[in-house]
Protein backbone atom coordinates (compact mmCIF):
# COMPACT_ATOMS: atom_id res chain seq x y z
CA UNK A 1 -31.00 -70.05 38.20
CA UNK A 2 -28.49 -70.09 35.35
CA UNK A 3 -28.79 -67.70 32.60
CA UNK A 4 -28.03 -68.02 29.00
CA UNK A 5 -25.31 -66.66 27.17
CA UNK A 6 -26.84 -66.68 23.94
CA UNK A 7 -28.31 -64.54 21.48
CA UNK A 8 -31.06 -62.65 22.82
CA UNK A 9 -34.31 -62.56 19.90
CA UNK A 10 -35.01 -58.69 18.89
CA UNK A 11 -31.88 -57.43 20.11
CA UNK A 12 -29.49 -56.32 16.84
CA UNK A 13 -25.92 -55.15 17.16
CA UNK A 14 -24.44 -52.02 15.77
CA UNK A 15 -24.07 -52.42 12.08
CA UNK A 16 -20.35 -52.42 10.29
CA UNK A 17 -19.69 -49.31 8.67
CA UNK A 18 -20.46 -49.82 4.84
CA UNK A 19 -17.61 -49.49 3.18
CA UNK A 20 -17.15 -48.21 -0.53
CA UNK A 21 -16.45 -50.51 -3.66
CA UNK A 22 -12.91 -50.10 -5.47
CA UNK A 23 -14.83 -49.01 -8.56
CA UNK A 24 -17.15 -46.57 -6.94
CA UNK A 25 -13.46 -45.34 -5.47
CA UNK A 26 -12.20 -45.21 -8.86
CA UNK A 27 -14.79 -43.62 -10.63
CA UNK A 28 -14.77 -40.56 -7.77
CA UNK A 29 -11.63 -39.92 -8.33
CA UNK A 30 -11.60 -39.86 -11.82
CA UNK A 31 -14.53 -37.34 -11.97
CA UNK A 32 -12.52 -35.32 -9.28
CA UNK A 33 -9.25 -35.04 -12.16
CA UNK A 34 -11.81 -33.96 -14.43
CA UNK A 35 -13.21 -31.09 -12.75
CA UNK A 36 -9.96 -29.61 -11.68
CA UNK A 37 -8.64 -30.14 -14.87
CA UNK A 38 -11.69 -28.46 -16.32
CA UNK A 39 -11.88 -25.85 -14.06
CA UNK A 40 -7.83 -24.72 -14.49
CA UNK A 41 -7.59 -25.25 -19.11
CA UNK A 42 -8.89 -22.52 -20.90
CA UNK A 43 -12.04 -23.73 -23.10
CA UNK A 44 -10.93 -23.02 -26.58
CA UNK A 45 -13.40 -25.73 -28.05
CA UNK A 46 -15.83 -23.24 -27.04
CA UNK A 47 -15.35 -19.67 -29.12
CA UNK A 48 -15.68 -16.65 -26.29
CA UNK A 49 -15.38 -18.22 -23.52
CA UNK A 50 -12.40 -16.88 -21.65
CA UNK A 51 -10.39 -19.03 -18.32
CA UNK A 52 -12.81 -20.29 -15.97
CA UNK A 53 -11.22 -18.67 -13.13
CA UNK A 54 -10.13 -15.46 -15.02
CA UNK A 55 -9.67 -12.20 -13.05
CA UNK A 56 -10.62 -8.97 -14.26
CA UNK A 57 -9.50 -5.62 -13.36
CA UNK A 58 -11.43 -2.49 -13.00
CA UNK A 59 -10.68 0.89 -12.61
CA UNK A 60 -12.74 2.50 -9.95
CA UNK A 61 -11.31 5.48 -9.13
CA UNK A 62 -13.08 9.03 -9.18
CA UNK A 63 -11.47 11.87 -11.28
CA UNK A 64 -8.54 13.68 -10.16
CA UNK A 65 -9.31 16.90 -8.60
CA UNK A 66 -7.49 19.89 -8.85
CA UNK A 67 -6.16 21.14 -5.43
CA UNK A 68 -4.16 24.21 -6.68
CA UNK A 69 -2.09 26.30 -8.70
CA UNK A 70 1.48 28.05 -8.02
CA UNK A 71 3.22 29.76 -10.67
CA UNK A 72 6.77 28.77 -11.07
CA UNK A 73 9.40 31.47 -11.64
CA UNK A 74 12.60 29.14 -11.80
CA UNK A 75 14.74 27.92 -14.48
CA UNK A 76 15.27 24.28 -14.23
CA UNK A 77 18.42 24.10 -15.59
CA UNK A 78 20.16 20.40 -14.80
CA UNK A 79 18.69 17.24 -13.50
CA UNK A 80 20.91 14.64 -12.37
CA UNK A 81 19.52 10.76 -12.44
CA UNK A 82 20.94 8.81 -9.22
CA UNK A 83 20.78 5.17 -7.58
CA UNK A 84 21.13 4.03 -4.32
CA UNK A 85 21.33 0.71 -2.38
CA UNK A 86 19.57 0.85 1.05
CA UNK A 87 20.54 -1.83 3.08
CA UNK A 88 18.24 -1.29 6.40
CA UNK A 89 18.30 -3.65 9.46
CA UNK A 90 16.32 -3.46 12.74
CA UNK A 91 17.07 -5.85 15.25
CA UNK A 92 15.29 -6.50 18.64
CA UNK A 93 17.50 -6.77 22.05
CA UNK A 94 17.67 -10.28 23.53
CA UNK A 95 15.67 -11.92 20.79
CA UNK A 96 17.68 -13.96 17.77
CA UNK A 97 16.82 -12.57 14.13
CA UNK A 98 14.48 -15.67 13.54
CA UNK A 99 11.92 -14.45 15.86
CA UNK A 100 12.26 -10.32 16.43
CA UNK A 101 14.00 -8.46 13.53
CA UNK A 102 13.87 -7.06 10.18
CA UNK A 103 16.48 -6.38 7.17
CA UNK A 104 15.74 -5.12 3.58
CA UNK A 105 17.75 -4.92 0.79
CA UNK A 106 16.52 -1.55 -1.55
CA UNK A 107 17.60 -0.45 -4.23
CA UNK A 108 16.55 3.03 -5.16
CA UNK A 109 16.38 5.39 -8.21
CA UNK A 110 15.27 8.87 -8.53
CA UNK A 111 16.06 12.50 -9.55
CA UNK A 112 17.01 15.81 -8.37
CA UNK A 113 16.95 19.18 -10.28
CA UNK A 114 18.78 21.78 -10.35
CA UNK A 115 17.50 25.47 -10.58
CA UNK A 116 17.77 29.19 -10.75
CA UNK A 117 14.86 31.14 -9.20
CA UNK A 118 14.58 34.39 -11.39
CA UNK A 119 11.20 35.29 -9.38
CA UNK A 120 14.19 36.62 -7.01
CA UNK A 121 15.48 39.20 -9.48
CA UNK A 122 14.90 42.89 -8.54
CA UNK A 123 15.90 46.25 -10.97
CA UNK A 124 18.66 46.43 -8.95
CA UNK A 125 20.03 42.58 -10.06
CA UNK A 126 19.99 43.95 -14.13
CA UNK A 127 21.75 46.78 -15.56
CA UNK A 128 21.42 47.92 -19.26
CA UNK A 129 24.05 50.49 -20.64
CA UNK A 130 22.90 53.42 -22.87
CA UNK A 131 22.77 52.25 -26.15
CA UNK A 132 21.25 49.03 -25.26
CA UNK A 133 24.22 46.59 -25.97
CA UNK A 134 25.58 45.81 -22.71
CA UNK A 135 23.79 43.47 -19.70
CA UNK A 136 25.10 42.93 -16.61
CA UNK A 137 22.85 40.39 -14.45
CA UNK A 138 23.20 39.36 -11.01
CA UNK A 139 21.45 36.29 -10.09
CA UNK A 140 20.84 34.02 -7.11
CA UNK A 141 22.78 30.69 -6.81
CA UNK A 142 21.62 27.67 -8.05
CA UNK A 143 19.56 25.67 -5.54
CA UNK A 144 18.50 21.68 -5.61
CA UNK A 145 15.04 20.95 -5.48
CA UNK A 146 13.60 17.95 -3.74
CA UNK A 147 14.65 14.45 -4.73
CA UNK A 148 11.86 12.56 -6.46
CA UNK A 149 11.73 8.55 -6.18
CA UNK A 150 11.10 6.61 -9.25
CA UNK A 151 8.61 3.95 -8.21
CA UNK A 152 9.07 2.11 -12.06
CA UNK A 153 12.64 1.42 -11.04
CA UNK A 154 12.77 1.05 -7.56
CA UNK A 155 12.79 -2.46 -6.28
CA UNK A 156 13.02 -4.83 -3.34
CA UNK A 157 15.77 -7.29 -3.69
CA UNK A 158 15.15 -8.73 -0.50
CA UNK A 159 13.01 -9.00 2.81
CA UNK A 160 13.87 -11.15 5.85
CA UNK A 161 11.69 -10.83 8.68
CA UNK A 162 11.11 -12.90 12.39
CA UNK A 163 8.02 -14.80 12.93
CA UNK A 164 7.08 -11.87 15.25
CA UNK A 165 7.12 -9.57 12.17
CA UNK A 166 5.29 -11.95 9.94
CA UNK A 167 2.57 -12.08 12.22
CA UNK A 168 2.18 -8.74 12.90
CA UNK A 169 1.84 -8.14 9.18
CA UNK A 170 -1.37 -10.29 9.26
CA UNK A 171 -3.21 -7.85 11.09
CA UNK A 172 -1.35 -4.21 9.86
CA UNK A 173 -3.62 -1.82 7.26
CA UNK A 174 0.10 -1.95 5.48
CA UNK A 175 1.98 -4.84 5.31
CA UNK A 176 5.54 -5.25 4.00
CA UNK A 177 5.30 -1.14 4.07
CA UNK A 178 8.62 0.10 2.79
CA UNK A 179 8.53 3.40 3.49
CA UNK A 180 11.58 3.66 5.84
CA UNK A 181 13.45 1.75 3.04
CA UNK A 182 12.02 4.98 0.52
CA UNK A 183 12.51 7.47 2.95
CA UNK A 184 16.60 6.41 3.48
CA UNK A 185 16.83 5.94 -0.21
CA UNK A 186 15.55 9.92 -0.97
CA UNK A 187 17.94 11.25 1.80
CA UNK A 188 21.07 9.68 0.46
CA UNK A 189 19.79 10.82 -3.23
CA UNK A 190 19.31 14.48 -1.31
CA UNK A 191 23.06 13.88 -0.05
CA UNK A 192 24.69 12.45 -3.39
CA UNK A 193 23.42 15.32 -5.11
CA UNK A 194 24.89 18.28 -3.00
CA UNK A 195 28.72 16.13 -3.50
CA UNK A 196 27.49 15.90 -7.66
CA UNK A 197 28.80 19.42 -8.74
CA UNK A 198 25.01 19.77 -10.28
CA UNK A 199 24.26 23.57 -8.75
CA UNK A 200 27.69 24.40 -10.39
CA UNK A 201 25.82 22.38 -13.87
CA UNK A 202 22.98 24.34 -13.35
CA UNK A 203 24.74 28.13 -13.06
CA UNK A 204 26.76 27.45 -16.02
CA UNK A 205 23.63 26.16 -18.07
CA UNK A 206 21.22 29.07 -17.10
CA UNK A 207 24.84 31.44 -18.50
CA UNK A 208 24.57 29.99 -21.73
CA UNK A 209 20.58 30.34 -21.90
CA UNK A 210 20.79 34.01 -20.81
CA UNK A 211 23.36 34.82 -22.95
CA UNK A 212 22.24 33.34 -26.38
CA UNK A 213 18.45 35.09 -25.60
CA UNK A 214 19.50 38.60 -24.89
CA UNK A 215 22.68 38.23 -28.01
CA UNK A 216 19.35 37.42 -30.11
CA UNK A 217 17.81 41.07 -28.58
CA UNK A 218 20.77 42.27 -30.05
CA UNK A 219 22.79 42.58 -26.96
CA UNK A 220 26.81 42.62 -27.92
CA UNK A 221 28.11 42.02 -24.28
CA UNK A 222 26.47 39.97 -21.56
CA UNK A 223 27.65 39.53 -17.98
CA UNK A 224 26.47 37.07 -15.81
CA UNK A 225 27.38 36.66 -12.04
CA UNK A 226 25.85 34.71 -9.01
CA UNK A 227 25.42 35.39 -5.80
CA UNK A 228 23.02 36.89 -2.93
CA UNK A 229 20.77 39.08 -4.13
């Protein structure tokens, strides 16, 4: 018994895949231009309406609290203004730059003062002759306060991390963190300022301040000296 080879009746095979007509193409794509290009131009035919994807920024934050209160007893008498260039590279044994390794190019700017604490000052630091025209003061050297980092003009020049780093920034609370970067560029502003002569600035400024206020008192001679006290 032969069978045949032809087309069975109520059997159906699988259907083409309908394809889409050039202008139905066209016409999707056109619409597509439109609503990206309507979505990214600001509407100006239409008054108060602002960009369609505008951002706005608010201002969350809760009012600053007051922690505490110290009363201050020193004369700030110089400030010096400094700049730094930290240059700061980590690199990981046995692994090329490209994969383990960081390097960041800082440059830093901040301040340091200068001051004379005159809390220090005991009876025995200020002697007054009989007649009142004569001062002789003995006062503590001039000491540097703490150097403070200018975040407006401190800047990043450059950041070149491995793939290792980069990905490891994806899941860090912090990422690109430049706190070692901050915390090299206050030490060498610490350092520059103890080689700046600003103490000596500072002794020589707090002379002239003492000196014209007690001359107003009517003091004729004033002596100043520094030291321990």
């Amino acid at each position: 018994m032969t069978t045949s080879l032809g087309h069975t009746p109520g059997r159906t095979g699988p259907h083409p895949p309908r394809r889409m007509p050039g202008w139905a193409k066209a016409v999707t794509a056109i619409a597509v231009v439109l609503v990206v290009l309507f979505a990214g131009i600001r509407l100006a035919v239409l008054p108060g309406f602002k960009d369609l994807f505008g951002t706005e920024t608010r201002d969350r934050s809760g009012p600053a609290l007051l922690k505490s209160i110290k009363d201050m007893s020193r004369y700030d008498a110089a400030s010096g203004n400094f700049q730094v260039v930290v240059d700061l590279e980590k690199d990981t044994k046995y692994l090329p730059d490209a994969i383990r390794g960081t390097r960041t190019l800082y440059v830093g700017a901040g301040t340091v003062e200068a001051y004379v604490d005159l809390g220090r000052l005991g009876a025995k630091d200020v002697s007054v002759n009989g007649d009142r025209t004569s001062a002789t003061l003995r006062l503590p050297h001039a000491r540097l306060g703490r150097p403070a980092l200018d975040a407006d003009h401190s800047y990043a020049v450059s950041k070149q991390r491995g793939l290792l780093d980069r990905l490891g920034d994806l899941f860090s609370d912090n990422p690109n963190s430049e706190h070692a970067v901050q915390r090299l560029a206050v030490r060498h502003i610490g350092e520059a300022a103890k080689d700046s002569g600003l103490t000596a600035r500072a002794e020589a400024n707090t002379t002239g301040m003492l000196e014209g206020l007690l001359h107003s008192l009517g003091f004729k001679e004033v002596h100043v000296s520094y030291g321990t006290t």
